[in-house]
PDB file of N, CA and C in Angstrom:
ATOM      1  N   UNK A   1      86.147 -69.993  67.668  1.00  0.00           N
ATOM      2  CA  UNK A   1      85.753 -68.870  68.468  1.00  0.00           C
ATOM      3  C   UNK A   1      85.437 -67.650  67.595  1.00  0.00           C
ATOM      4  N   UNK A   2      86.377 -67.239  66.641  1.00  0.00           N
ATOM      5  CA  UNK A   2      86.145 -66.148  65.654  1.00  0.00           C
ATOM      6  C   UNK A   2      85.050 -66.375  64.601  1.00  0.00           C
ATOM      7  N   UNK A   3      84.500 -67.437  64.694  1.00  0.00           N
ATOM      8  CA  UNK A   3      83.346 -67.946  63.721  1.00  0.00           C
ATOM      9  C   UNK A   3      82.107 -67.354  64.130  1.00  0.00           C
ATOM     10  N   UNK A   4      81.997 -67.632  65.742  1.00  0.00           N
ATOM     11  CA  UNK A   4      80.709 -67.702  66.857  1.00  0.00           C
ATOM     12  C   UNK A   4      80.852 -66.396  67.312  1.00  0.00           C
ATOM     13  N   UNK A   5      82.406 -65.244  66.909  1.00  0.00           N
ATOM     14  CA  UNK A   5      81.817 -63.903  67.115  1.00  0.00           C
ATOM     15  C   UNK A   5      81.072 -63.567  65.911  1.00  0.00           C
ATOM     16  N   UNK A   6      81.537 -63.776  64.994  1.00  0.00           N
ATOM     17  CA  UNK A   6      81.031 -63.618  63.396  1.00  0.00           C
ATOM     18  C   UNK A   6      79.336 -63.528  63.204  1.00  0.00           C
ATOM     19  N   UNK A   7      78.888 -64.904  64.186  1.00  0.00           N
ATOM     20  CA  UNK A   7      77.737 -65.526  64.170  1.00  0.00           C
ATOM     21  C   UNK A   7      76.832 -64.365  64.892  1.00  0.00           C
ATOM     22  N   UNK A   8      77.568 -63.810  66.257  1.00  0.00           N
ATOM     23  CA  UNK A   8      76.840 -63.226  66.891  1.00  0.00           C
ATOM     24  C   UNK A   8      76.762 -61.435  66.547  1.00  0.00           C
ATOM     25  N   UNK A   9      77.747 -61.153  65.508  1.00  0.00           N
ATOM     26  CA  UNK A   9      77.772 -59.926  64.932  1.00  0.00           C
ATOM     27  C   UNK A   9      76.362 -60.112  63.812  1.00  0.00           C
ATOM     28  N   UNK A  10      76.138 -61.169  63.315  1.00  0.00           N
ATOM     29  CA  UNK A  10      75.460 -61.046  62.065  1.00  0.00           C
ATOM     30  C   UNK A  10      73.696 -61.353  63.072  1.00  0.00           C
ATOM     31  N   UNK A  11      74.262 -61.863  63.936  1.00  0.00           N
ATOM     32  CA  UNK A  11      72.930 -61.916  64.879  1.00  0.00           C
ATOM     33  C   UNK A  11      71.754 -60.734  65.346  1.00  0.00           C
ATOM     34  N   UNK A  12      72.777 -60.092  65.866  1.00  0.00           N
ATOM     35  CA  UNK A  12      71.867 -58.086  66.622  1.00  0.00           C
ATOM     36  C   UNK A  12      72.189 -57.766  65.200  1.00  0.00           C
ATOM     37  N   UNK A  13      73.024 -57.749  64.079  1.00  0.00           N
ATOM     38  CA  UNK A  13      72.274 -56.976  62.627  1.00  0.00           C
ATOM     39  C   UNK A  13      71.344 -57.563  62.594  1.00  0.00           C
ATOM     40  N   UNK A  14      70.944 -58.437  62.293  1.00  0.00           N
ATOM     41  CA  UNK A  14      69.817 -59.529  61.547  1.00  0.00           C
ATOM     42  C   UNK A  14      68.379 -58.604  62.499  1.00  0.00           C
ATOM     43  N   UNK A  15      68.657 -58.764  63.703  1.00  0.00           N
ATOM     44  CA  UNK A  15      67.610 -58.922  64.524  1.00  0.00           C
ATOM     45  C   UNK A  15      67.186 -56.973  65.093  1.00  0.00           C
ATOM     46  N   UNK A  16      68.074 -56.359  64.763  1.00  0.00           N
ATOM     47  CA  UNK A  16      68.008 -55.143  64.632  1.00  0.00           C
ATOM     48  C   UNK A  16      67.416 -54.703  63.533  1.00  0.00           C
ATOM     49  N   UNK A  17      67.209 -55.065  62.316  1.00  0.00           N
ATOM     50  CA  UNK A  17      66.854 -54.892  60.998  1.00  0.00           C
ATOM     51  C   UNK A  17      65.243 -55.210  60.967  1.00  0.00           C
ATOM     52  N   UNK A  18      64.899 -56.668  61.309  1.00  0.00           N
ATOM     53  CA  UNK A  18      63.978 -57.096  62.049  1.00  0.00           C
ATOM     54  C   UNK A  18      63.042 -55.963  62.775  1.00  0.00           C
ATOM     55  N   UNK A  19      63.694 -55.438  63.598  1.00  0.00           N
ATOM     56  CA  UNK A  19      62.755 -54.636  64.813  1.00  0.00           C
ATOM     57  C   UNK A  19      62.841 -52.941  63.937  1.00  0.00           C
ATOM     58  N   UNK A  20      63.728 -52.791  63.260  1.00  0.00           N
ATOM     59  CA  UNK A  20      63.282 -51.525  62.253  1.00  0.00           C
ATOM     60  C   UNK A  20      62.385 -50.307  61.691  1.00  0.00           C
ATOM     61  N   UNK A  21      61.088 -51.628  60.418  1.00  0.00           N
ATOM     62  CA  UNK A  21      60.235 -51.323  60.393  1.00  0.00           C
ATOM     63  C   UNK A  21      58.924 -51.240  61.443  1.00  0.00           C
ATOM     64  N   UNK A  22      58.833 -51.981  62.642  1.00  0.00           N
ATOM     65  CA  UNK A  22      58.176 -51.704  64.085  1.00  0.00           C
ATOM     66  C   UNK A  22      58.489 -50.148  64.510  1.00  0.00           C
ATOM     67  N   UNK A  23      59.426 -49.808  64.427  1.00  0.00           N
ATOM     68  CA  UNK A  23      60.337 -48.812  65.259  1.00  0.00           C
ATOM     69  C   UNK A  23      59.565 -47.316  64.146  1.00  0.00           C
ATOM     70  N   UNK A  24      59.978 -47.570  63.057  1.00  0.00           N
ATOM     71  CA  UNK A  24      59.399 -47.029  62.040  1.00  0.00           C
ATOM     72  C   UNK A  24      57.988 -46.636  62.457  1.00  0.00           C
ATOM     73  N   UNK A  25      57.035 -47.180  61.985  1.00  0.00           N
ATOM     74  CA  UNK A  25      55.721 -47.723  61.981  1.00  0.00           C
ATOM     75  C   UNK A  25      55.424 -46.404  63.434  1.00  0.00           C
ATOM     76  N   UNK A  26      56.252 -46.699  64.802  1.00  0.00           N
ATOM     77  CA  UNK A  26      55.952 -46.676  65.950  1.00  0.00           C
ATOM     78  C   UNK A  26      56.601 -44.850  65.957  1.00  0.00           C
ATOM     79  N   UNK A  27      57.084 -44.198  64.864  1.00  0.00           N
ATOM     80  CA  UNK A  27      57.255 -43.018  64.419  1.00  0.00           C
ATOM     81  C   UNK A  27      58.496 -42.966  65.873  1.00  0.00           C
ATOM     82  N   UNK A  28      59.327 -43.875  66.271  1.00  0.00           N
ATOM     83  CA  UNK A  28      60.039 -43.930  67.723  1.00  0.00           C
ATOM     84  C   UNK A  28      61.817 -43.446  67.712  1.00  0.00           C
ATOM     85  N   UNK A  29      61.940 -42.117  67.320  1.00  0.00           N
ATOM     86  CA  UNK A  29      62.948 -41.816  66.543  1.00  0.00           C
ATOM     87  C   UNK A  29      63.977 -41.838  67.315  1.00  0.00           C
ATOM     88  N   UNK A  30      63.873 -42.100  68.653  1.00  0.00           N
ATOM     89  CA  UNK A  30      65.203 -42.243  69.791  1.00  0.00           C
ATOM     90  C   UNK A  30      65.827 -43.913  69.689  1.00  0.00           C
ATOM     91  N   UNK A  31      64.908 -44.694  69.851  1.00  0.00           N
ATOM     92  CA  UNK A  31      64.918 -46.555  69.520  1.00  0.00           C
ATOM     93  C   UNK A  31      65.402 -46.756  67.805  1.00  0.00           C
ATOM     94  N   UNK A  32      64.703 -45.802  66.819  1.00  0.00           N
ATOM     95  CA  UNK A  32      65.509 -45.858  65.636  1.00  0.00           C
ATOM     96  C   UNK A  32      67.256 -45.591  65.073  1.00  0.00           C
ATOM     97  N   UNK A  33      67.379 -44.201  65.800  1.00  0.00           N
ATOM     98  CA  UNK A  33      68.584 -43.899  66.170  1.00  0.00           C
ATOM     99  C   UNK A  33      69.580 -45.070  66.795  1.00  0.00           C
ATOM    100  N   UNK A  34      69.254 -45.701  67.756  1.00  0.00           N
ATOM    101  CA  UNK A  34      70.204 -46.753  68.310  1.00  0.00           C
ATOM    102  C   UNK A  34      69.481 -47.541  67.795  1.00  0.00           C
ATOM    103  N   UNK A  35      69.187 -47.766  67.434  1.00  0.00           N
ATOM    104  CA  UNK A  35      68.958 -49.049  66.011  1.00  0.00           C
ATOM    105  C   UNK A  35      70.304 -49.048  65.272  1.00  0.00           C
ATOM    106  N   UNK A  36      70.027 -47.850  64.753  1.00  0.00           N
ATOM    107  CA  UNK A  36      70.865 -47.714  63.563  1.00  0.00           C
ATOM    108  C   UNK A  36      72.206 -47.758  63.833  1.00  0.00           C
ATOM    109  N   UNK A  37      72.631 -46.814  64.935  1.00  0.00           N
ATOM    110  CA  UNK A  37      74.248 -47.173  65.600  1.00  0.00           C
ATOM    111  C   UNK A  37      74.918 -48.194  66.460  1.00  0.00           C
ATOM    112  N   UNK A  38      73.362 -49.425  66.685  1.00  0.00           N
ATOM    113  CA  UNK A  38      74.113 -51.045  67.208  1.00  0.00           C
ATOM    114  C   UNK A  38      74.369 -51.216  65.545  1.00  0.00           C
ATOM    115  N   UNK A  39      73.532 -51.324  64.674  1.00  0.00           N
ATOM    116  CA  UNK A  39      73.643 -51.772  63.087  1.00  0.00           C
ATOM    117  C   UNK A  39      75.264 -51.572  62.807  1.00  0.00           C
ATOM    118  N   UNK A  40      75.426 -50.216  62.726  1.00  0.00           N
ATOM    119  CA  UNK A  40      76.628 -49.559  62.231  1.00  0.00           C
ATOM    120  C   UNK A  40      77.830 -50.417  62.755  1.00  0.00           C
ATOM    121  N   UNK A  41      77.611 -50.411  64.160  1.00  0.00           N
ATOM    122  CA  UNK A  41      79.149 -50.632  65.011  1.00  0.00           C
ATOM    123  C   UNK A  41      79.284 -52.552  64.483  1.00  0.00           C
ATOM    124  N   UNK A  42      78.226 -53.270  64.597  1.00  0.00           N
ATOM    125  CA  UNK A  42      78.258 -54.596  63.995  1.00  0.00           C
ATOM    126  C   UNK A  42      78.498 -54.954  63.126  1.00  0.00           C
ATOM    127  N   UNK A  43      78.130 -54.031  61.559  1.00  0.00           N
ATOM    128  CA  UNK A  43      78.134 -54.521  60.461  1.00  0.00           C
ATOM    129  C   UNK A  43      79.595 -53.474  60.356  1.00  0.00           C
ATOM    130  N   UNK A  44      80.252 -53.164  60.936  1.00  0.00           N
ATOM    131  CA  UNK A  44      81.758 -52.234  60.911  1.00  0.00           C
ATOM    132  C   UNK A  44      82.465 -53.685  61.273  1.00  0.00           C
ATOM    133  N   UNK A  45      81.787 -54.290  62.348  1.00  0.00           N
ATOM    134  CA  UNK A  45      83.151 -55.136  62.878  1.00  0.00           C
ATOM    135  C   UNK A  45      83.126 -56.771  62.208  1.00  0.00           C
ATOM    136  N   UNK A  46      82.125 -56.788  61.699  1.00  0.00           N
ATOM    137  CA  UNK A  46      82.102 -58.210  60.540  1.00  0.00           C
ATOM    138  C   UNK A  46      83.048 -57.259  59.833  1.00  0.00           C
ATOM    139  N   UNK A  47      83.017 -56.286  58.878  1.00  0.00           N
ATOM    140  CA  UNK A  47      84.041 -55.998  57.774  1.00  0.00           C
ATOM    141  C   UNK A  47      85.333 -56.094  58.208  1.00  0.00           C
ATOM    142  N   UNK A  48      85.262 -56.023  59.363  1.00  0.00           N
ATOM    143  CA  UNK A  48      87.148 -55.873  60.033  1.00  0.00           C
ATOM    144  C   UNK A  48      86.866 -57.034  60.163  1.00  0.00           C
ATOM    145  N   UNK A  49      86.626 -58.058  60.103  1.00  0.00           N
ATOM    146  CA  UNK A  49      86.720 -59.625  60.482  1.00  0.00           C
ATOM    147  C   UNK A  49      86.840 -59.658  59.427  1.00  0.00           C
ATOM    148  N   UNK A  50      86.190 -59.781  57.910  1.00  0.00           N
ATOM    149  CA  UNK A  50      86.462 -60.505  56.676  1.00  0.00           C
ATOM    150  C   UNK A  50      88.477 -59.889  56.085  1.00  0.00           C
ATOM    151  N   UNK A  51      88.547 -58.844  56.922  1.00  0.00           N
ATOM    152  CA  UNK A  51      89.672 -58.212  56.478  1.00  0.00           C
ATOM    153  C   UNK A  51      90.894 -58.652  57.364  1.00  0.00           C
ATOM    154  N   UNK A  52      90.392 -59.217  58.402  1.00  0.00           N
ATOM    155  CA  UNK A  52      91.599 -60.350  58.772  1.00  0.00           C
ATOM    156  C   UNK A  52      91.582 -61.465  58.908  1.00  0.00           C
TER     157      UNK A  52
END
């Protein structure tokens, strides 16, 4: 189960990162913004996973 959250944390990074440069490109600085703070809160909670 803690694998397949793992899976799905590295998933919306992956796929958030992905949609980025679009977002960029699209000068869309409200969709960039929460870009960046799904990124944050995901790639926060993989690190608290490798740390327990």
């Amino acid at each position: 189960m803690i694998l397949q959250l793992v899976a799905g944390q590295e998933a919306v990074v992956k796929t958030a990162r992905s949609i980025f440069p679009v977002v960029e490109t699209a000068h869309d600085e409200v969709t960039a913004d929460l870009l960046t703070q799904r990124m944050q809160l995901h790639e926060k909670q993989l690190d608290a996973s490798k740390l327990a």
